[in-house]
N, C-alpha and C. Protein backbone atom coordinates (compact mmCIF):
# COMPACT_ATOMS: atom_id res chain seq x y z
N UNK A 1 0.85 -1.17 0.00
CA UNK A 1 0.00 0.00 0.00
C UNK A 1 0.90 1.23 0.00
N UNK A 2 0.62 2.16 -0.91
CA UNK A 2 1.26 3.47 -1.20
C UNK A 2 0.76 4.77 -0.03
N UNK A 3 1.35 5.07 0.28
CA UNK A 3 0.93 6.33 1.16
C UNK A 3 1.59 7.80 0.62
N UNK A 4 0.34 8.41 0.30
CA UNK A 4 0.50 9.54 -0.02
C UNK A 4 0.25 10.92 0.99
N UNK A 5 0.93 11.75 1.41
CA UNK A 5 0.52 13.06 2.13
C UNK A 5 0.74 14.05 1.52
N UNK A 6 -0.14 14.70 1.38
CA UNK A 6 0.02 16.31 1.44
C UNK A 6 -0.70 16.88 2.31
N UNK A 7 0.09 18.16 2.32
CA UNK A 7 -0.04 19.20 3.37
C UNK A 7 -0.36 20.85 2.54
N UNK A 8 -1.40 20.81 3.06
CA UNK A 8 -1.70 22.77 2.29
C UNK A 8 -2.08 23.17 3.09
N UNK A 9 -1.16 24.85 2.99
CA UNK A 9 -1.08 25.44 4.60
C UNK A 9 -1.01 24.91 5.51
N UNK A 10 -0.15 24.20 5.65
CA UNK A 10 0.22 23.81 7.42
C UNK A 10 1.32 23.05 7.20
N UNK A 11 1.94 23.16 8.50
CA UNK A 11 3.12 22.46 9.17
C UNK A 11 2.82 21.18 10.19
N UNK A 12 3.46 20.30 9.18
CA UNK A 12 2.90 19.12 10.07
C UNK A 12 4.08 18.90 11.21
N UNK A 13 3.92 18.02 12.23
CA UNK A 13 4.54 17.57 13.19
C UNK A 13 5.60 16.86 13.13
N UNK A 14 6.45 17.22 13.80
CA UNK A 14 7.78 16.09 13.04
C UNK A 14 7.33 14.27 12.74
N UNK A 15 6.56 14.04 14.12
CA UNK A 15 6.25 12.69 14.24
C UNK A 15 4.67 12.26 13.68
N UNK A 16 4.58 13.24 12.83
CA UNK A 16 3.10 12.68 12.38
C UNK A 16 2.87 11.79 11.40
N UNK A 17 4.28 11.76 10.24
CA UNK A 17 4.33 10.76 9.06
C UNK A 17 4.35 9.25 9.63
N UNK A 18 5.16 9.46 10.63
CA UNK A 18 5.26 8.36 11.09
C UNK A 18 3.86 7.40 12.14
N UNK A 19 2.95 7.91 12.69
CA UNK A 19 1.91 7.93 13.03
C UNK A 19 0.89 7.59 12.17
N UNK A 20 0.83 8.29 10.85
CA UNK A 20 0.09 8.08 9.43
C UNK A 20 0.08 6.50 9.29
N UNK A 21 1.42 6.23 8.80
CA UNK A 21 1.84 5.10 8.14
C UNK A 21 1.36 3.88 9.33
N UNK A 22 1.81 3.82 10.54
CA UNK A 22 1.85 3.14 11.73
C UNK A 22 0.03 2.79 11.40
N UNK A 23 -0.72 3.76 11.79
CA UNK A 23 -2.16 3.36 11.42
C UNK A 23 -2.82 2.91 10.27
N UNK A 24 -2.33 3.50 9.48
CA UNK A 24 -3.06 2.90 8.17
C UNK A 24 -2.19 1.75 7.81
N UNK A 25 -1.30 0.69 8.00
CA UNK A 25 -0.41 -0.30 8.20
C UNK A 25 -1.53 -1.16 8.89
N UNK A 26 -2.12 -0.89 9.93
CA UNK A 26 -2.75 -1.46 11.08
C UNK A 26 -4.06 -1.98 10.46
N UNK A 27 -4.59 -1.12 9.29
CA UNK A 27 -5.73 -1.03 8.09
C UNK A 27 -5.58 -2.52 7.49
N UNK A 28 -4.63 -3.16 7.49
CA UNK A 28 -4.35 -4.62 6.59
C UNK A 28 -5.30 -5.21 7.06
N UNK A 29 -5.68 -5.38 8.43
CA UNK A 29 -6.08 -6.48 8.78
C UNK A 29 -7.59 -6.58 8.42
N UNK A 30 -8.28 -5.61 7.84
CA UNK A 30 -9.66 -5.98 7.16
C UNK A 30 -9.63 -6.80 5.68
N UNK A 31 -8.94 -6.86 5.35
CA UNK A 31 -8.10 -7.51 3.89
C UNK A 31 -9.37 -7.04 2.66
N UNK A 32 -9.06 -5.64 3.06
CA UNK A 32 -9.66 -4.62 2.14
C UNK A 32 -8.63 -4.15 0.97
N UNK A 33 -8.86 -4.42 -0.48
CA UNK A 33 -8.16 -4.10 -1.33
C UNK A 33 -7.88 -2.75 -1.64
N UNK A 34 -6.46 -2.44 -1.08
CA UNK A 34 -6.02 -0.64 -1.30
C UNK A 34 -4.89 -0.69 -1.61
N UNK A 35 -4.44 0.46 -3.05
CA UNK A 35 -3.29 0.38 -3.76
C UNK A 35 -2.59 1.90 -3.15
N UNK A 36 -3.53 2.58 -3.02
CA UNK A 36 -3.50 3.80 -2.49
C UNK A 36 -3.74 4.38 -1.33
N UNK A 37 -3.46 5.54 -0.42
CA UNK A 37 -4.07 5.78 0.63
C UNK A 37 -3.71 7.22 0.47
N UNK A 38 -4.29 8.10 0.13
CA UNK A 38 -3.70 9.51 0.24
C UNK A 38 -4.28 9.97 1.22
N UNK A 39 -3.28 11.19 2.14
CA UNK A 39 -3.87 11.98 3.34
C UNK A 39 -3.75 13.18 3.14
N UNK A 40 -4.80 14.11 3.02
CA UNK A 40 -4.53 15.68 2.92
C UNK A 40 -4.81 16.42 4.04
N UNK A 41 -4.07 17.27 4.49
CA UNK A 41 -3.98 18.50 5.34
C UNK A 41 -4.27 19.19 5.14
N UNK A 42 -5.39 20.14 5.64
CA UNK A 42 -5.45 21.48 5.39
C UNK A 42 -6.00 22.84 6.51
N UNK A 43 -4.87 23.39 6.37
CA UNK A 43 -5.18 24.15 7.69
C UNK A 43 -6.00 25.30 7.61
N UNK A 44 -6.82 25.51 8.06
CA UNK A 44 -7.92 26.95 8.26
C UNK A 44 -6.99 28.22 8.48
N UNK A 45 -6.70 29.21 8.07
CA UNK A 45 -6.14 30.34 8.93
C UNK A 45 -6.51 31.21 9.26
N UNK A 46 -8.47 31.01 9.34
CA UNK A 46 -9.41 32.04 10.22
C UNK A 46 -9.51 31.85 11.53
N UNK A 47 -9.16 33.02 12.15
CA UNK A 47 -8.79 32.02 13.85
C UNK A 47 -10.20 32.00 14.16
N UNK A 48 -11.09 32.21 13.36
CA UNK A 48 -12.53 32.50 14.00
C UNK A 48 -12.92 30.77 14.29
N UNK A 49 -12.39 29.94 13.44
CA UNK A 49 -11.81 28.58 13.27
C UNK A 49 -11.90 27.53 14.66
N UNK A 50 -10.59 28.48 14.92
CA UNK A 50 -10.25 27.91 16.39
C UNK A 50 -10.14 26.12 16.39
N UNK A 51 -11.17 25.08 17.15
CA UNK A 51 -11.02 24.05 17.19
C UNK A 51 -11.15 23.10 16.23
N UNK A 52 -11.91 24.03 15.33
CA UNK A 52 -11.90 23.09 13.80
C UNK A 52 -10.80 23.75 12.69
N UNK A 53 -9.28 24.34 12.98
CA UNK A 53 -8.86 24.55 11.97
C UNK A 53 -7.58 24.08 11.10
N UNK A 54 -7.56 22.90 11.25
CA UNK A 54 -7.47 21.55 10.76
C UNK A 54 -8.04 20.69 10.27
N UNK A 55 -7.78 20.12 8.82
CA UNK A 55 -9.39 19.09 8.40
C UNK A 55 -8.03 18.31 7.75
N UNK A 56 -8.89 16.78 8.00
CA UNK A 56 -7.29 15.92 7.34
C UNK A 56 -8.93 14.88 6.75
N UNK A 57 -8.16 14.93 5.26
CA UNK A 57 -9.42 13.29 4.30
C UNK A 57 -8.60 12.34 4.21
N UNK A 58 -9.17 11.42 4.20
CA UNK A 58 -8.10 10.36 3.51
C UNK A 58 -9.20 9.72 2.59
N UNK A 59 -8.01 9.15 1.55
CA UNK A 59 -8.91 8.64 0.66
C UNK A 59 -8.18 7.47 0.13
N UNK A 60 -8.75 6.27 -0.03
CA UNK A 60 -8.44 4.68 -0.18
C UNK A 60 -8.99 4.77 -1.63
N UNK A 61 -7.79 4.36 -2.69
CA UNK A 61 -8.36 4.04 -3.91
C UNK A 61 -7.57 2.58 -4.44
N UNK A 62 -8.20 1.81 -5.27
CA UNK A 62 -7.67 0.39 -5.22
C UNK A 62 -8.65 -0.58 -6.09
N UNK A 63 -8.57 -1.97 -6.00
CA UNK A 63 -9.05 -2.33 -6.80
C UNK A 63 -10.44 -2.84 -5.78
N UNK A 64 -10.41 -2.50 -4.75
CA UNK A 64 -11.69 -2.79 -3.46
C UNK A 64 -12.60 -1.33 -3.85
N UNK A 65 -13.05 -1.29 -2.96
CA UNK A 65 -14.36 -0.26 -3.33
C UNK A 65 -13.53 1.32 -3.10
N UNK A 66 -13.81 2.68 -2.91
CA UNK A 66 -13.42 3.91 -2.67
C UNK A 66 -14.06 4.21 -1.47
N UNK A 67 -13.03 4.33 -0.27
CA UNK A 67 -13.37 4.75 0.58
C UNK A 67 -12.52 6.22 1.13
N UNK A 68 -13.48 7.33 1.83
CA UNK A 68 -12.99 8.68 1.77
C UNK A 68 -13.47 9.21 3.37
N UNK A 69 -12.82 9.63 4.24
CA UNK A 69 -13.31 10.07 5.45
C UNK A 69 -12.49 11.56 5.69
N UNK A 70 -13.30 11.83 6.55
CA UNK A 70 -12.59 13.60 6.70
C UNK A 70 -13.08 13.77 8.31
N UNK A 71 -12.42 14.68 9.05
CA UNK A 71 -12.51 14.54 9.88
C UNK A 71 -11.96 16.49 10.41
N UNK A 72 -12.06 16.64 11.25
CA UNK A 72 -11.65 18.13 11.11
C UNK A 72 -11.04 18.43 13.13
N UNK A 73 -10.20 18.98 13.72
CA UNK A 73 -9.46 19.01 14.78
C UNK A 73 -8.78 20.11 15.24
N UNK A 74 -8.04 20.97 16.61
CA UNK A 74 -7.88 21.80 16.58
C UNK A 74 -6.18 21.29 16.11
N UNK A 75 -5.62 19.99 15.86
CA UNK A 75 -4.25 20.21 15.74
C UNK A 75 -4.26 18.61 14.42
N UNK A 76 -3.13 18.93 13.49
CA UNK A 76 -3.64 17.65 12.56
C UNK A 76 -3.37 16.17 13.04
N UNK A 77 -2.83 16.19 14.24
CA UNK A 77 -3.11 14.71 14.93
C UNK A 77 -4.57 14.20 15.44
N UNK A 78 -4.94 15.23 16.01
CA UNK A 78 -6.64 15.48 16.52
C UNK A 78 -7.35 14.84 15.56
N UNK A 79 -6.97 15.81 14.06
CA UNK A 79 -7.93 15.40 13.21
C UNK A 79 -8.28 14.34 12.56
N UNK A 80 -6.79 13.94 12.73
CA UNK A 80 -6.03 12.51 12.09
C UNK A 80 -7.14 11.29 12.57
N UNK A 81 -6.93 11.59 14.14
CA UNK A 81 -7.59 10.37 14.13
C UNK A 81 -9.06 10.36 14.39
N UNK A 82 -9.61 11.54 14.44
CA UNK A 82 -10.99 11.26 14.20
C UNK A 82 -11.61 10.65 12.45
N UNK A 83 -10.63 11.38 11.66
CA UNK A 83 -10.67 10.88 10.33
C UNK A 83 -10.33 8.93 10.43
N UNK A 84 -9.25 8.62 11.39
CA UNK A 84 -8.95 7.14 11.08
C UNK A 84 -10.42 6.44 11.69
N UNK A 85 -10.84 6.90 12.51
CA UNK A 85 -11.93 6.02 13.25
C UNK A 85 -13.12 5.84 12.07
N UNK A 86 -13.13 6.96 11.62
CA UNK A 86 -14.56 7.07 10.13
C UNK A 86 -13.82 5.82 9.08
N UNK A 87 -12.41 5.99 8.94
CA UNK A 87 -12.42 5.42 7.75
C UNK A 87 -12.19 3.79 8.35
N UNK A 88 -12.03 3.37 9.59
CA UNK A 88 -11.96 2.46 10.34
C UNK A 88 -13.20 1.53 9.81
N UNK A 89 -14.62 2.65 10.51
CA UNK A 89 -15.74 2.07 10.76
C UNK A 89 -16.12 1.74 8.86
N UNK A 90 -15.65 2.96 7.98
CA UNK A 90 -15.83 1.71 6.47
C UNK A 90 -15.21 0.73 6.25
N UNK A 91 -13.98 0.93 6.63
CA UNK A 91 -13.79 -0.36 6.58
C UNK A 91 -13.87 -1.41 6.90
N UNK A 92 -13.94 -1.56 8.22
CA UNK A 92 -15.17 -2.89 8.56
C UNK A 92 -16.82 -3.16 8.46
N UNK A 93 -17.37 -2.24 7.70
CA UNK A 93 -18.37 -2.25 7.02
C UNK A 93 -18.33 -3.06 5.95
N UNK A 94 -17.42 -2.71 5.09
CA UNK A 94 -16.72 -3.34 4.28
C UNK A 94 -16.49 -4.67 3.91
N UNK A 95 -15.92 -4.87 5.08
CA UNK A 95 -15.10 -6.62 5.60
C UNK A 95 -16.02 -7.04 6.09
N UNK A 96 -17.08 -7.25 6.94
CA UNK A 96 -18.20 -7.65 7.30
C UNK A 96 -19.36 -7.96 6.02
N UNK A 97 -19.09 -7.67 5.20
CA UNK A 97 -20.31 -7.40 4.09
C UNK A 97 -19.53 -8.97 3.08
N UNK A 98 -18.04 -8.91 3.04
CA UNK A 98 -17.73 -9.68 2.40
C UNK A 98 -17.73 -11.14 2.75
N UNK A 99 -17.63 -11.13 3.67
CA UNK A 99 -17.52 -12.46 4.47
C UNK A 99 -18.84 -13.52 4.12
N UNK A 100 -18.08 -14.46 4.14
CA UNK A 100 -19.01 -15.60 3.34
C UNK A 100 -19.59 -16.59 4.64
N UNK A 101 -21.19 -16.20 5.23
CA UNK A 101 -21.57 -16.33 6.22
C UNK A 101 -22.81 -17.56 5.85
N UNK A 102 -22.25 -18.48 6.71
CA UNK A 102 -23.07 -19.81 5.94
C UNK A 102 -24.30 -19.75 6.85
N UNK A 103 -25.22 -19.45 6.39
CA UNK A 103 -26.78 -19.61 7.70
C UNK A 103 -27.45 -20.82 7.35
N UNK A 104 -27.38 -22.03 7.30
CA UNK A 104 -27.53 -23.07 7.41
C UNK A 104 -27.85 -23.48 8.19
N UNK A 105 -29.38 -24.23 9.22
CA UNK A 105 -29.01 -24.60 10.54
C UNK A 105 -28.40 -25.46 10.69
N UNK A 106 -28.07 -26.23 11.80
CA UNK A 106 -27.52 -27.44 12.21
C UNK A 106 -28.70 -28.26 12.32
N UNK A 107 -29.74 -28.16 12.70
CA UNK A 107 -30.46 -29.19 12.73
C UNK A 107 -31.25 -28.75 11.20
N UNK A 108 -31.70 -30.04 11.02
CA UNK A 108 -32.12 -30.29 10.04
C UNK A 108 -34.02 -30.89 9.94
N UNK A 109 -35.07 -30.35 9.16
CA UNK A 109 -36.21 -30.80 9.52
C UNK A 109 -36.70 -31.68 8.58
C-alpha cells in the first residue's frame, strides 16, 4: 500500500508521518483491497476557526471499493484520528459485508 501526504497550509509535526503510516499499516487487517491511501492536510487560517482549523481526508483508492473520510481538529493529529476512526468504521463495514456467512441450521427438519 502506497501512502500519499500532502499538506496545504500547514506544518505538520515532526512525528506525524510516522503515526500516518503506523495506522493505516494497522488497516491490513480488514483484507480490504487498497493500492492507495492519500492523506490531505489542510489548515484553516481564520482564527474564528479555532477548534476546527485543521481538516485531514483520507482517501483509499484500489481495486476494493473507494473509501474517503474527513474529519476536522484543533491540531492535525486530533484530526487525524478522528478521520482514522470514520475510515476504520468503512472499513469494517466493508469486511463484514464480504464475508461468506453460511446460515444453514444445524439441525435439520
Amino acid at each position: 500500500m502506497e501512502i500519499i501526504i500532502h499538506a496545504r497550509q500547514a506544518q505538520l509535526a515532526d512525528d506525524f508521518k510516522g503515526i500516518v503510516k503506523e495506522k493505516l499499516k494497522s488497516m491490513d487487517r480488514f483484507h480490504v483491497l487498497m493500492e492507495r491511501v492519500e492523506v490531505e492536510i489542510i489548515h484553516e487560517a481564520n482564527p474564528s476557526q479555532g477548534k476546527n482549523s485543521h481538516k485531514v481526508i483520507l482517501t483509499a483508492r484500489g481495486a476494493g471499493p473507494l473509501v474517503r473520510a474527513e474529519a476536522t481538529g484543533f491540531n492535525d493529529v486530533a484530526a487525524f484520528d478522528e478521520a482514522i476512526k470514520n475510515f476504520e468504521l468503512q472499513l469494517r463495514k466493508i469486511h463484514e459485508k464480504s464475508k461468506d456467512v453460511n446460515r444453514s441450521s444445524v439441525r435439520k427438519r
